[in-house]
Protein backbone atom coordinates (compact mmCIF):
# COMPACT_ATOMS: atom_id res chain seq x y z
CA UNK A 1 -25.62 -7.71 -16.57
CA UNK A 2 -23.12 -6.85 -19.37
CA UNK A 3 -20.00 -8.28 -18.12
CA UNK A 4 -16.49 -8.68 -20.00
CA UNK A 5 -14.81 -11.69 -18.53
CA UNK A 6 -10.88 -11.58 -19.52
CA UNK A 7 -8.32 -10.05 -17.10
CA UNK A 8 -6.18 -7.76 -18.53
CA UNK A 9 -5.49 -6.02 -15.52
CA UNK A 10 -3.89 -9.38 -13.32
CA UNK A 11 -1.81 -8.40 -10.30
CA UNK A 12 -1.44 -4.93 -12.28
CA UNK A 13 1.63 -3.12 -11.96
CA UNK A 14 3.10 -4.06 -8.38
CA UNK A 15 2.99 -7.87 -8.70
CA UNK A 16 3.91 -10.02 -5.68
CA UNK A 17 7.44 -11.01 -4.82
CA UNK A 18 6.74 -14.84 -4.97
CA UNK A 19 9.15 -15.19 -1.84
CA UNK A 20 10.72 -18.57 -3.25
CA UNK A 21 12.49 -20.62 -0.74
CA UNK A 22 16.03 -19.78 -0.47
CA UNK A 23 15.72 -16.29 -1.72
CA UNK A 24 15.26 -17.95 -5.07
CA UNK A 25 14.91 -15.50 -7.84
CA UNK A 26 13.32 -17.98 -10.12
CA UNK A 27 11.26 -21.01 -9.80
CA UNK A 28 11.96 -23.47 -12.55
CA UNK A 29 9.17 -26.03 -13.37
CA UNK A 30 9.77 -28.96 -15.83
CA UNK A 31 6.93 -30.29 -17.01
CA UNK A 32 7.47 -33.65 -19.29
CA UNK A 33 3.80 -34.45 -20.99
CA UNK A 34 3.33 -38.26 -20.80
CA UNK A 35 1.54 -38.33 -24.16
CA UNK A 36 2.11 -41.62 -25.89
CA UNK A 37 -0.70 -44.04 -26.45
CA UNK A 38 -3.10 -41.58 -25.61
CA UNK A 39 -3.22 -39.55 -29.22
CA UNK A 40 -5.59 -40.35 -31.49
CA UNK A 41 -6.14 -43.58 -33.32
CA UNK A 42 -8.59 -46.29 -34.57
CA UNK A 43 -7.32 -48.08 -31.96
CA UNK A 44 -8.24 -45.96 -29.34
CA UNK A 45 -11.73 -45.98 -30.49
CA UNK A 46 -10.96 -42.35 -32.79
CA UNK A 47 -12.54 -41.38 -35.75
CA UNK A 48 -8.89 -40.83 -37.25
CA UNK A 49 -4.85 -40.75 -36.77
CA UNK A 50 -2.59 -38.31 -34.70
CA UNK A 51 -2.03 -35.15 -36.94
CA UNK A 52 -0.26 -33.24 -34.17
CA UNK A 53 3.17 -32.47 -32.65
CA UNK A 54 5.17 -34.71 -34.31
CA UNK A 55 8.28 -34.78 -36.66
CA UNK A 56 6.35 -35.42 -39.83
CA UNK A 57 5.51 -31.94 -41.22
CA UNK A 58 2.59 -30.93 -42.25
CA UNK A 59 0.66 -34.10 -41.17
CA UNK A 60 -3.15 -34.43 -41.57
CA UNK A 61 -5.20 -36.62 -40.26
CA UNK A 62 -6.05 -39.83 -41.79
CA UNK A 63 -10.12 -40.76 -41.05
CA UNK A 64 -10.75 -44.06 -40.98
CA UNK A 65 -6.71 -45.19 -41.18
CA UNK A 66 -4.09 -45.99 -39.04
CA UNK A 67 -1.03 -44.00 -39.71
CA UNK A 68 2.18 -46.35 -39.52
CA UNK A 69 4.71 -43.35 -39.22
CA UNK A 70 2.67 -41.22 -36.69
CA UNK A 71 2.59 -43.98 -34.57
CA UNK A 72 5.93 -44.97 -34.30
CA UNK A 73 7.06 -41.24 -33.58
CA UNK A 74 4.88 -41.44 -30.56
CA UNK A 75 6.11 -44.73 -30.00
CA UNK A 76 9.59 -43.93 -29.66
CA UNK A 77 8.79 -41.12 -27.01
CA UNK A 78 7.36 -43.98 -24.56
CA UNK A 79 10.59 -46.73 -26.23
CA UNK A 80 13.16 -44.20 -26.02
CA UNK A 81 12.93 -40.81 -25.45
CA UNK A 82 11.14 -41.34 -21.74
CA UNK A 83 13.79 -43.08 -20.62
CA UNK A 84 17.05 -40.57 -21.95
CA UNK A 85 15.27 -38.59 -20.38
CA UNK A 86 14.32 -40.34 -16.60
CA UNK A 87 18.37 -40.63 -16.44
CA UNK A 88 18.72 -36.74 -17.25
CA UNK A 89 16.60 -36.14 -14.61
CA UNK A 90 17.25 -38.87 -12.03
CA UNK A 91 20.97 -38.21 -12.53
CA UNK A 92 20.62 -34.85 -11.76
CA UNK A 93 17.87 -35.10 -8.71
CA UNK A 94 15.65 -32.57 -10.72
CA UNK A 95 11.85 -32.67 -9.62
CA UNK A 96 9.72 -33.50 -12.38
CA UNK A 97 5.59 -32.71 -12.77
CA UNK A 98 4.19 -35.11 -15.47
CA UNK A 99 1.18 -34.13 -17.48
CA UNK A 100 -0.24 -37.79 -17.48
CA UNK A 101 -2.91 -38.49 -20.27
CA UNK A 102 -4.86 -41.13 -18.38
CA UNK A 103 -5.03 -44.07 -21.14
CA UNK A 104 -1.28 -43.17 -21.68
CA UNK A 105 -0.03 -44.14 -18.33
CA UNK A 106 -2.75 -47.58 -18.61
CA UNK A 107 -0.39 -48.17 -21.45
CA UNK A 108 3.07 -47.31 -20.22
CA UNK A 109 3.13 -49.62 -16.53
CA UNK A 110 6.84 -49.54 -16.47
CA UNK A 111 7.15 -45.88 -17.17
CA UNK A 112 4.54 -44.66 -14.45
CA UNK A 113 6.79 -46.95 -12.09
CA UNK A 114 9.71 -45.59 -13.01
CA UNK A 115 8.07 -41.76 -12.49
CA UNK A 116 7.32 -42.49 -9.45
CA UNK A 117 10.46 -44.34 -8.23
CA UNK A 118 11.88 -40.65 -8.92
CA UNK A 119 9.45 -39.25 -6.59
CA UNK A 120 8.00 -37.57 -10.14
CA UNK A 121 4.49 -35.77 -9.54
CA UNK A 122 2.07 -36.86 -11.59
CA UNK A 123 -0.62 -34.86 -12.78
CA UNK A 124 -3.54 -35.39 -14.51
CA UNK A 125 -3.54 -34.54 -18.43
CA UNK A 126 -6.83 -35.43 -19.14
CA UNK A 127 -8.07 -38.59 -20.62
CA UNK A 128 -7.25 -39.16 -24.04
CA UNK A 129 -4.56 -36.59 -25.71
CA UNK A 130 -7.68 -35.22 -28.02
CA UNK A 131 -9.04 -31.86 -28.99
CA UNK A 132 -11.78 -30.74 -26.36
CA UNK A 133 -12.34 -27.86 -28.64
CA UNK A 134 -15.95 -28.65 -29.82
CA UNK A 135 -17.13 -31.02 -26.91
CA UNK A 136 -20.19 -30.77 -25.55
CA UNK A 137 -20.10 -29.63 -21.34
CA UNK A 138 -21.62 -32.48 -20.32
CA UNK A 139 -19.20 -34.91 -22.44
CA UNK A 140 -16.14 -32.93 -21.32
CA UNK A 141 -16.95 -32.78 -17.68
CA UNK A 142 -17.61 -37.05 -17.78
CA UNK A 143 -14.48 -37.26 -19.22
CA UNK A 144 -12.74 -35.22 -16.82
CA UNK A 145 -14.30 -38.07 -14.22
CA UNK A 146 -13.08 -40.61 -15.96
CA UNK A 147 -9.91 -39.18 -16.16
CA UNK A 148 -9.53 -38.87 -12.86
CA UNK A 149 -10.67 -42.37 -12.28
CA UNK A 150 -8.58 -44.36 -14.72
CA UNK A 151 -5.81 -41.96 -12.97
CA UNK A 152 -6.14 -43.15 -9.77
CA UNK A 153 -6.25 -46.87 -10.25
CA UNK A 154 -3.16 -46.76 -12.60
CA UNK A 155 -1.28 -44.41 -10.30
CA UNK A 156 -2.46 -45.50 -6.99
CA UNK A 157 -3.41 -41.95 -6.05
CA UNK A 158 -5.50 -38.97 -7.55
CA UNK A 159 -4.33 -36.78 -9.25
CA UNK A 160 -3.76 -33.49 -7.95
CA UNK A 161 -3.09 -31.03 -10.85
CA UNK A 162 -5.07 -30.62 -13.99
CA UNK A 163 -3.60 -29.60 -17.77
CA UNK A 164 -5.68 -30.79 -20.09
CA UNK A 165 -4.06 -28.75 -23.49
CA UNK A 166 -6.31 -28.81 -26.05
CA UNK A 167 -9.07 -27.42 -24.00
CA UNK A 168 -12.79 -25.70 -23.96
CA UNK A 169 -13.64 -22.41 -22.95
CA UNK A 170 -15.33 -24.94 -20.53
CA UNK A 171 -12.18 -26.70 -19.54
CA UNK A 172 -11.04 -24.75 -16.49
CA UNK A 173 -14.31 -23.96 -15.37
CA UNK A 174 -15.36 -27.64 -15.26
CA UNK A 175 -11.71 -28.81 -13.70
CA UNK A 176 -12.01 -25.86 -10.82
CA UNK A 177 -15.78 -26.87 -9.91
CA UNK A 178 -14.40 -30.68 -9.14
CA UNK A 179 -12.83 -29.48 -5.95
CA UNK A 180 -10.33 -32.26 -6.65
CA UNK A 181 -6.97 -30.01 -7.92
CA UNK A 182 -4.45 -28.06 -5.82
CA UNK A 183 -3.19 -26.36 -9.09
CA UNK A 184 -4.72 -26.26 -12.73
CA UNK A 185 -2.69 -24.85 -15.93
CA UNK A 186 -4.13 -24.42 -18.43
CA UNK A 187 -4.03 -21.31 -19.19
CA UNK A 188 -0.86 -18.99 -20.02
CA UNK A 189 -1.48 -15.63 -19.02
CA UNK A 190 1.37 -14.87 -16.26
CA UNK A 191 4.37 -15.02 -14.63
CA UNK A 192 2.64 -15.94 -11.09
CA UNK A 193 0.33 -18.27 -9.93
CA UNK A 194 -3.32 -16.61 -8.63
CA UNK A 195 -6.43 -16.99 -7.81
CA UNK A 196 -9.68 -17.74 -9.84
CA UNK A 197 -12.92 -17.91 -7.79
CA UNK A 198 -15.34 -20.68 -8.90
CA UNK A 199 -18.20 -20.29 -7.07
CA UNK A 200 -17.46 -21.01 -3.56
CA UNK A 201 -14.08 -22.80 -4.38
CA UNK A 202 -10.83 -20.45 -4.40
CA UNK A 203 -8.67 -22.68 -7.10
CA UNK A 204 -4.87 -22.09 -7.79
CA UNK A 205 -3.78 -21.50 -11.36
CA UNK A 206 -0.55 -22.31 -12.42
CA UNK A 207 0.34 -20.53 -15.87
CA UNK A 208 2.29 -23.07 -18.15
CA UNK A 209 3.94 -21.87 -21.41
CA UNK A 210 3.97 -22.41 -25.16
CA UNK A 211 6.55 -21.03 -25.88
CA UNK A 212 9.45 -22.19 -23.72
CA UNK A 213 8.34 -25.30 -24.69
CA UNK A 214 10.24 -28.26 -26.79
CA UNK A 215 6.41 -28.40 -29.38
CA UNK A 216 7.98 -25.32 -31.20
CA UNK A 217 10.61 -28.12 -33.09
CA UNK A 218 7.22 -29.43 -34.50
CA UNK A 219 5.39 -26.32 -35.04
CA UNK A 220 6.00 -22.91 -36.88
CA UNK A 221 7.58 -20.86 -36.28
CA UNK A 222 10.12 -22.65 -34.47
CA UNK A 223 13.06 -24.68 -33.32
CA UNK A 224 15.53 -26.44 -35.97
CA UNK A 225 18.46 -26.82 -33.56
CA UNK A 226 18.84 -28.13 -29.69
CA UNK A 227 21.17 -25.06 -29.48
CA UNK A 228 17.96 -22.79 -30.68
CA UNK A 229 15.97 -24.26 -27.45
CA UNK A 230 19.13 -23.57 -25.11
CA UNK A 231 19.57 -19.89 -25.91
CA UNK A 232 15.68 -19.11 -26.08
CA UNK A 233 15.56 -20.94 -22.47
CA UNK A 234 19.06 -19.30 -21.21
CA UNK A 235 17.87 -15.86 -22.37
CA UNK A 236 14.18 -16.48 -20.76
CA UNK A 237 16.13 -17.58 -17.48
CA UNK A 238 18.64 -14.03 -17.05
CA UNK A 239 15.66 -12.16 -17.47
CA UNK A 240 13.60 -13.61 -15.01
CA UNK A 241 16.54 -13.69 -12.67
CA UNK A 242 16.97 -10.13 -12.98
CA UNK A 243 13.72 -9.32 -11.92
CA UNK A 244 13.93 -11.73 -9.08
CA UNK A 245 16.96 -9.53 -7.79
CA UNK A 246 15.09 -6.60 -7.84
CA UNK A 247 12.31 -8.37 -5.12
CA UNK A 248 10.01 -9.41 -8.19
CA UNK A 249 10.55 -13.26 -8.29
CA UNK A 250 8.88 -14.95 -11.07
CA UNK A 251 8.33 -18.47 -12.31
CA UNK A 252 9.33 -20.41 -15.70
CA UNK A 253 7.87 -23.31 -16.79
CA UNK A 254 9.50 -25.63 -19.61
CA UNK A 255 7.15 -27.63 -21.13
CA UNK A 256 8.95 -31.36 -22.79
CA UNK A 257 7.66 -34.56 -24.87
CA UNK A 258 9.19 -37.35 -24.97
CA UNK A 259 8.89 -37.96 -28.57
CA UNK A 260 10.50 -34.12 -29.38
CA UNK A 261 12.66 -33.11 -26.27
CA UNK A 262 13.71 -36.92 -26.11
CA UNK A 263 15.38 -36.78 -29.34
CA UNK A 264 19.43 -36.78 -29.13
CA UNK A 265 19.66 -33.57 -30.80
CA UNK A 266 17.42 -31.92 -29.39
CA UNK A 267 17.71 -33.18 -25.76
CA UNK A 268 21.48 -31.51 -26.29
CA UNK A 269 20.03 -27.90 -25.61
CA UNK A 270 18.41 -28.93 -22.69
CA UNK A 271 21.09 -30.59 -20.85
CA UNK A 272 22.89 -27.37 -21.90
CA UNK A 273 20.04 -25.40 -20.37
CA UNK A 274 20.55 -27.29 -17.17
CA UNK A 275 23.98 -27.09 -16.99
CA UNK A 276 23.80 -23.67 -16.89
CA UNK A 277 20.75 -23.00 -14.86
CA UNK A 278 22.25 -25.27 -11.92
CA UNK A 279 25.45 -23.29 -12.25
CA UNK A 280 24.25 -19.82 -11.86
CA UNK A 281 22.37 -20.16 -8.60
CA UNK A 282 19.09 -18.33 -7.49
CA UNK A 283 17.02 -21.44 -9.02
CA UNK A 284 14.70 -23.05 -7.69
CA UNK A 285 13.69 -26.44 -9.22
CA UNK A 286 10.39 -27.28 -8.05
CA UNK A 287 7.18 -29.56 -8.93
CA UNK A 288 4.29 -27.55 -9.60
CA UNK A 289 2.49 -29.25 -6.21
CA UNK A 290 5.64 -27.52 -5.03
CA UNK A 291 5.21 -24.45 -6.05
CA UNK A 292 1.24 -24.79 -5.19
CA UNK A 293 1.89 -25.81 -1.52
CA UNK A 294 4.48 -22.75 -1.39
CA UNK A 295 1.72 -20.26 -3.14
CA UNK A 296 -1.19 -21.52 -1.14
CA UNK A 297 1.04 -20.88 2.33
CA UNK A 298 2.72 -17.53 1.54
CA UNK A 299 -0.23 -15.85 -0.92
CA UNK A 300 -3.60 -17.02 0.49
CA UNK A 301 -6.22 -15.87 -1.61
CA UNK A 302 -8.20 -12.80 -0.10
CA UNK A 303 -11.99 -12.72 -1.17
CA UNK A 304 -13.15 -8.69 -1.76
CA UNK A 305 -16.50 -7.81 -2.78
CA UNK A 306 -15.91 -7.20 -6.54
CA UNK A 307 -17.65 -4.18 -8.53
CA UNK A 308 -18.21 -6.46 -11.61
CA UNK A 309 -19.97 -8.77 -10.30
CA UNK A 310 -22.39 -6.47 -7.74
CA UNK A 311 -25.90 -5.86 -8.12
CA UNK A 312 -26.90 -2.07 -9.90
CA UNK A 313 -28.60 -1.82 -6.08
CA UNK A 314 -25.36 -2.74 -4.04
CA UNK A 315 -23.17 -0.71 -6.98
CA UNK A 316 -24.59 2.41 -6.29
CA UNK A 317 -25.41 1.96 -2.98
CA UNK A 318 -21.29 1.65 -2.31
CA UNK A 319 -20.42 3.68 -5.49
CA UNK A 320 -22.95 6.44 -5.68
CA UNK A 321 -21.16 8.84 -3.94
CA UNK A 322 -17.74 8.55 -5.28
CA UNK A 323 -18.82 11.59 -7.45
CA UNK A 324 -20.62 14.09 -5.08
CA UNK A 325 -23.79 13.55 -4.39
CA UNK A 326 -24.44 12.28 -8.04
CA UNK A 327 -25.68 8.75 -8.15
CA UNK A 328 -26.49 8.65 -11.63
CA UNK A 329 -22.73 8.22 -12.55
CA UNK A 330 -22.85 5.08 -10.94
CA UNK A 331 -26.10 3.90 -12.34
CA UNK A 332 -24.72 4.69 -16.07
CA UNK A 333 -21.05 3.00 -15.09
CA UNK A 334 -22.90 -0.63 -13.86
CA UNK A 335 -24.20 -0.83 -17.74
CA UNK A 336 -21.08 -0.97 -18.62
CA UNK A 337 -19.25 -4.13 -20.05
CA UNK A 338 -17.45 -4.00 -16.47
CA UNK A 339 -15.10 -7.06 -16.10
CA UNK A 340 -12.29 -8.42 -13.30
CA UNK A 341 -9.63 -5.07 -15.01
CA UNK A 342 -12.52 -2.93 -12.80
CA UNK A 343 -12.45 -4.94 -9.49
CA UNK A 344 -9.46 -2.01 -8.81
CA UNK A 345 -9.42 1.62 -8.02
CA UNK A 346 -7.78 2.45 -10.90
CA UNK A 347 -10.35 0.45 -13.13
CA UNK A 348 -13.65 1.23 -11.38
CA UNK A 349 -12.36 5.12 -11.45
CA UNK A 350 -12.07 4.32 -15.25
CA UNK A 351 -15.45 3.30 -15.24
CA UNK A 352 -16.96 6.20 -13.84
CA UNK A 353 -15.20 8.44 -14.85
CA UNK A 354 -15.95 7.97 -18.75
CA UNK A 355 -19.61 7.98 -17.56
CA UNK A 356 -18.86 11.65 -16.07
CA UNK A 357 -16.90 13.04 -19.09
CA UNK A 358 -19.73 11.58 -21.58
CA UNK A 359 -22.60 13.53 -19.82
CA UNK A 360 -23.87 16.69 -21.04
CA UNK A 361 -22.48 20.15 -20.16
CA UNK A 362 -25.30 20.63 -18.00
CA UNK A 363 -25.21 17.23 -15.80
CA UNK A 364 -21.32 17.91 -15.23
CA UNK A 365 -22.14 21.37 -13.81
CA UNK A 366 -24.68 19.80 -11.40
CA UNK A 367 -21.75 17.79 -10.27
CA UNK A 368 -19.26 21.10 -9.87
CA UNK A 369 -22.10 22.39 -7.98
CA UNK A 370 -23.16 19.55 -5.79
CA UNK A 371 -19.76 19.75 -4.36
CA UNK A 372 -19.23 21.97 -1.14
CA UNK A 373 -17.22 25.52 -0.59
CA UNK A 374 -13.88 24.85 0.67
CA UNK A 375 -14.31 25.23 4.95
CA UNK A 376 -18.08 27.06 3.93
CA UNK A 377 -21.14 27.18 6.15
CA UNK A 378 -21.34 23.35 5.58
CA UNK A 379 -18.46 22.32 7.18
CA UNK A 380 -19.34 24.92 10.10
CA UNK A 381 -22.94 23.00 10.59
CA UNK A 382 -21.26 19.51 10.17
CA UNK A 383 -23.20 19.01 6.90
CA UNK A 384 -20.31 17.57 4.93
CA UNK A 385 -20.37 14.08 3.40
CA UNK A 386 -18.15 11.29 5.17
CA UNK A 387 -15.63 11.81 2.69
CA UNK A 388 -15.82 15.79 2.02
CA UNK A 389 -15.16 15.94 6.20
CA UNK A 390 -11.87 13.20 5.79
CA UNK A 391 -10.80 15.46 2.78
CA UNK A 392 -11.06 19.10 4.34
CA UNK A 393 -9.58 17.54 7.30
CA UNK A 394 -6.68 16.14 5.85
CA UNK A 395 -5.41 19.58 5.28
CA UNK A 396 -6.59 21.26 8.28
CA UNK A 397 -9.37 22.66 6.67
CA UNK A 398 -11.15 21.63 10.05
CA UNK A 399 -9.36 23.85 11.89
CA UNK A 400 -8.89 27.22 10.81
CA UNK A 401 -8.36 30.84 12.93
CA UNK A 402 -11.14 33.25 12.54
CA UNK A 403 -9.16 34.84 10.20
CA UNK A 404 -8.39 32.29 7.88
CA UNK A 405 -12.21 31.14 7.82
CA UNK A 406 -13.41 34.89 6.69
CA UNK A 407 -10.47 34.51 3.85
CA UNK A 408 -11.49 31.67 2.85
CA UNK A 409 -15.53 32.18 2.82
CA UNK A 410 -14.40 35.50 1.06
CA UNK A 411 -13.03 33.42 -1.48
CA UNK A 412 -15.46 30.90 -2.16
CA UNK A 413 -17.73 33.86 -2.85
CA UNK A 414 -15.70 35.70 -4.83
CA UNK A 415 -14.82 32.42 -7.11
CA UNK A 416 -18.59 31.12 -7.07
CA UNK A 417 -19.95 34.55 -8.60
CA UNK A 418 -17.11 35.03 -11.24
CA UNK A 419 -17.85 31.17 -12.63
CA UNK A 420 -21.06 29.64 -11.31
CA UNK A 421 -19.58 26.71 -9.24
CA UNK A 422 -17.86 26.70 -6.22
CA UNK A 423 -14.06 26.01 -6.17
CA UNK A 424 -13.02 22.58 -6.30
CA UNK A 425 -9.74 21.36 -5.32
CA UNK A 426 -8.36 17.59 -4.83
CA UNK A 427 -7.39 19.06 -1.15
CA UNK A 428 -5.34 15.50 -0.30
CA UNK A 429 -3.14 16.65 -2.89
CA UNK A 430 -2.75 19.84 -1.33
CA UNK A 431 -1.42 22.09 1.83
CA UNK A 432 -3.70 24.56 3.11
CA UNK A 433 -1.24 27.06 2.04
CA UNK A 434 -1.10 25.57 -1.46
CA UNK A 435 -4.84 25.83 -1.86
CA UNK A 436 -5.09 29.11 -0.74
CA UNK A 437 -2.34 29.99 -3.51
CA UNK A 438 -4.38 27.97 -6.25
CA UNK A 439 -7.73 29.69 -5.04
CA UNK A 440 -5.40 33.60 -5.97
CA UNK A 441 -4.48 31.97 -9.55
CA UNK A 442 -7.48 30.06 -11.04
CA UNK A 443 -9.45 32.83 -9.52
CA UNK A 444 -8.58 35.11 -12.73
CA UNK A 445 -9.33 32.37 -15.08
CA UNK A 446 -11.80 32.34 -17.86
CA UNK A 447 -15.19 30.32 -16.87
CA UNK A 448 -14.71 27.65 -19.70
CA UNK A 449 -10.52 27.14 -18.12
CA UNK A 450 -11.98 26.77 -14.88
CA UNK A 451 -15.03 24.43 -15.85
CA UNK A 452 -12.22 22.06 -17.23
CA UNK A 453 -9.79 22.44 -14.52
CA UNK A 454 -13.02 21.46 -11.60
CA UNK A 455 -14.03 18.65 -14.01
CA UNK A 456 -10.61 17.53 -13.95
CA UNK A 457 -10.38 17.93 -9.77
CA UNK A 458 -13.34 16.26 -9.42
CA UNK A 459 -12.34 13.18 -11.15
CA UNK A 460 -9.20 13.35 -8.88
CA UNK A 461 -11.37 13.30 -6.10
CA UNK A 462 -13.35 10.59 -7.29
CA UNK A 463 -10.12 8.71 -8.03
CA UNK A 464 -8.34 9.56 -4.31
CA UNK A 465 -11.64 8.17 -2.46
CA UNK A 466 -11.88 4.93 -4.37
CA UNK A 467 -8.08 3.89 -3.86
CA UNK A 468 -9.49 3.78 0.14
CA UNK A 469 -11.82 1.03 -0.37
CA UNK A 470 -10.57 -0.76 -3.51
CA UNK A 471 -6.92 -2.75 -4.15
């Protein structure tokens, strides 16, 4: 099948309220990447040195060469910088999610004790702090073992969440189909957690952010100033705590370094962040395991049978008659580069509805016609699709006096022989009284008005019947 995999379409345009405990507006996340003698380097068994988020700008790779200055930069984020920042946090009682590269925390045994003297989660951040960019499946998805291994005999436990960074289009794929994470992040598409089926496993995603994120001092555009950080954090905060008071709670993730955030100036806008953030209440500090347990008990995931990923067979067979009696929209829709933004009423009607409005003149008039008359001979006999019968009867249509049956057949006649279809109407939209006015008006209408104004009803139709069986 031709199938589009990106979601553009996400929770769409009612999200959740994320319910936070405590009426929280906002669910902050710090995230501290635990980076530092996992980079790259001949020592490490790499082809080359570190080249990337550091404070040497511009940097390049050397191949074959150790590179004194990169290393010491990363060296003072496990020397220094972790620890100004473990007494920022400890000192404050701030939870604290580490992205752990696995041969970083083998290297740092004082560090990973102090993380989890703090009660610090500790996540997994893959194995070595490398680009998995060009790695082959099978090479990414041992190392993703291993990391979890080496993890678990430094830490003493598995990890639980996954951010691996510098990923695949593999990477989240492979993580998901371990079975072994409550959350994974790497991706940075919303404001929410959700849901992303893999196979038979239902895994949590936890969007994480470059942008509110101390790596802009070290890449362009970006920071210059700890007061820079502060105000873009600050301003990120009020908004999101705006639209938590108006029952649309979000969640903001800050992603730190040691090496960058740990810096004195720069670790000045974040205590400034903090201060205010802990001062202006409807926060939320939480671990991302946190936030997952929270997610996973308030937002279950909900499997539906998805359009995108049915059979033509099943996609007609549930689909065909969305458009009256005309299966062959269906058929033409399911070729379609159909994606997860058409698992919705609102996409799926897309869909079809292109399929309707590219078809000839004469293959849109077989539609107008395959409709029925409006409380005809049809209705009378009980001859009415399910969802023609729901319709009429929504109005009344069902149950007319004598009277208002002969106006309306007299109608219907009248309308059929001045156009050449029978009058169609989107009667949920509608009052008997109202369609009885419409029939007076478009009555007098010019065919080629009229054709225009069905084709237009009849997607309306089409669109009213699918919001009863889709999200």
């Amino acid at each position: 099948m031709n199938r589009y995999p990106r979601d553009f379409r996400g929770y769409g345009p009612n999200p959740p309220d994320a319910a936070w405990p405590g009426g929280a507006r906002v669910a902050v996340s710090l995230v501290l990447n635990y980076e530092e003698g996992g980079e790259n380097n001949l020592l490490h068994g790499d082809a080359q040195s570190e080249a990337f988020l550091s404070d040497i700008a511009g940097a390049a790779p050397w191949p074959g060469m150790r590179h004194w200055n990169m290393e010491s930069i990363y060296d003072y984020g496990a020397r220094a910088g972790f620890w100004r920042l473990h007494r920022l946090f400890t000192g404050r009682d701030l939870p604290v999610t580490i992205y752990g590269v696995a041969t970083a925390l083998a290297r740092a045994p004082e560090q990973v004790a102090a993380m989890k003297a703090a009660g610090w989660e500790i996540a997994s951040h893959g194995l070595k702090w490398v680009d998995h960019r060009d790695m082959p499946e099978d090479v990414e998805r041992a190392q993703i073992a291993e990391a979890i291994r080496l993890h678990t005999e430094v830490v003493g436990a598995p990890p639980k969440g996954w951010y691996t960074g510098r990923c695949s289009m593999n990477t989240v794929r492979l993580t998901a189909e371990t079975g072994q994470f409550d959350w994974i992040s790497d991706t940075y598409d919303d404001d929410l957690p959700y849901w992303m089926e893999a196979g038979d496993r239902d895994q949590l995603v936890i969007p994480y952010t470059l942008e509110a994120n101390d790596m802009r001092f070290a890449t362009a555009p970006g920071y210059i100033e700890g007061e820079q950080f502060f105000t873009y954090l600050k301003d990120s905060l009020d908004v999101l705590h705006a639209e938590g008071a108006a029952g649309r709670a979000k969640m903001f993730s800050i992603g730190l370094h040691c090496r960058l955030i740990g810096r004195p100036g720069k670790i000045a806008g974040l205590i400034r962040f903090l201060d205010y953030a802990q001062a202006k209440g409807g926060v939320w500090f939480a671990t991302r395991g946190q936030i997952a347990a929270h997610w996973k008990a308030h937002h279950p995931h909900r499997r539906i049978e998805r359009p995108s990923q049915m059979t033509q067979a099943r996609f007609v067979e549930r689909f065909g008659g969305i458009f009256e009696h005309s299966p062959w929209i269906a058929e033409r829709a399911h070729a379609l580069g159909l994606g997860p933004v058409h698992d919705s009423a609102g996409g799926l009607h897309n869909a079809l509805a292109r399929m309707f409005r590219s078809a000839t003149p004469e293959e849109r008039l077989a539609v107008l016609k395959a409709h029925p008359d409006l409380a005809g001979k049809l209705a009378a006999a009980k001859r009415l699709t399910p969802e023609s019968t729901r319709e009429q009867a929504s109005a009344a249509l069902d149950a007319l006096t004598d009277d208002e049956r002969a106006a309306f057949q007299r109608l219907n006649a009248e309308y059929v022989s001045r156009h050449g279809f029978p009058f169609i109407i989107a009667v949920r939209d509608n009052t008997k009284d109202s369609i009885l006015a419409a029939f007076h008006t478009r009555i007098a209408n010019d065919s080629a008005t009229e054709f225009a104004t069905a084709c237009a009803q009849v997607e309306r139709i089409a669109e009213l019947r699918l919001k009863d069986i889709l999200p």
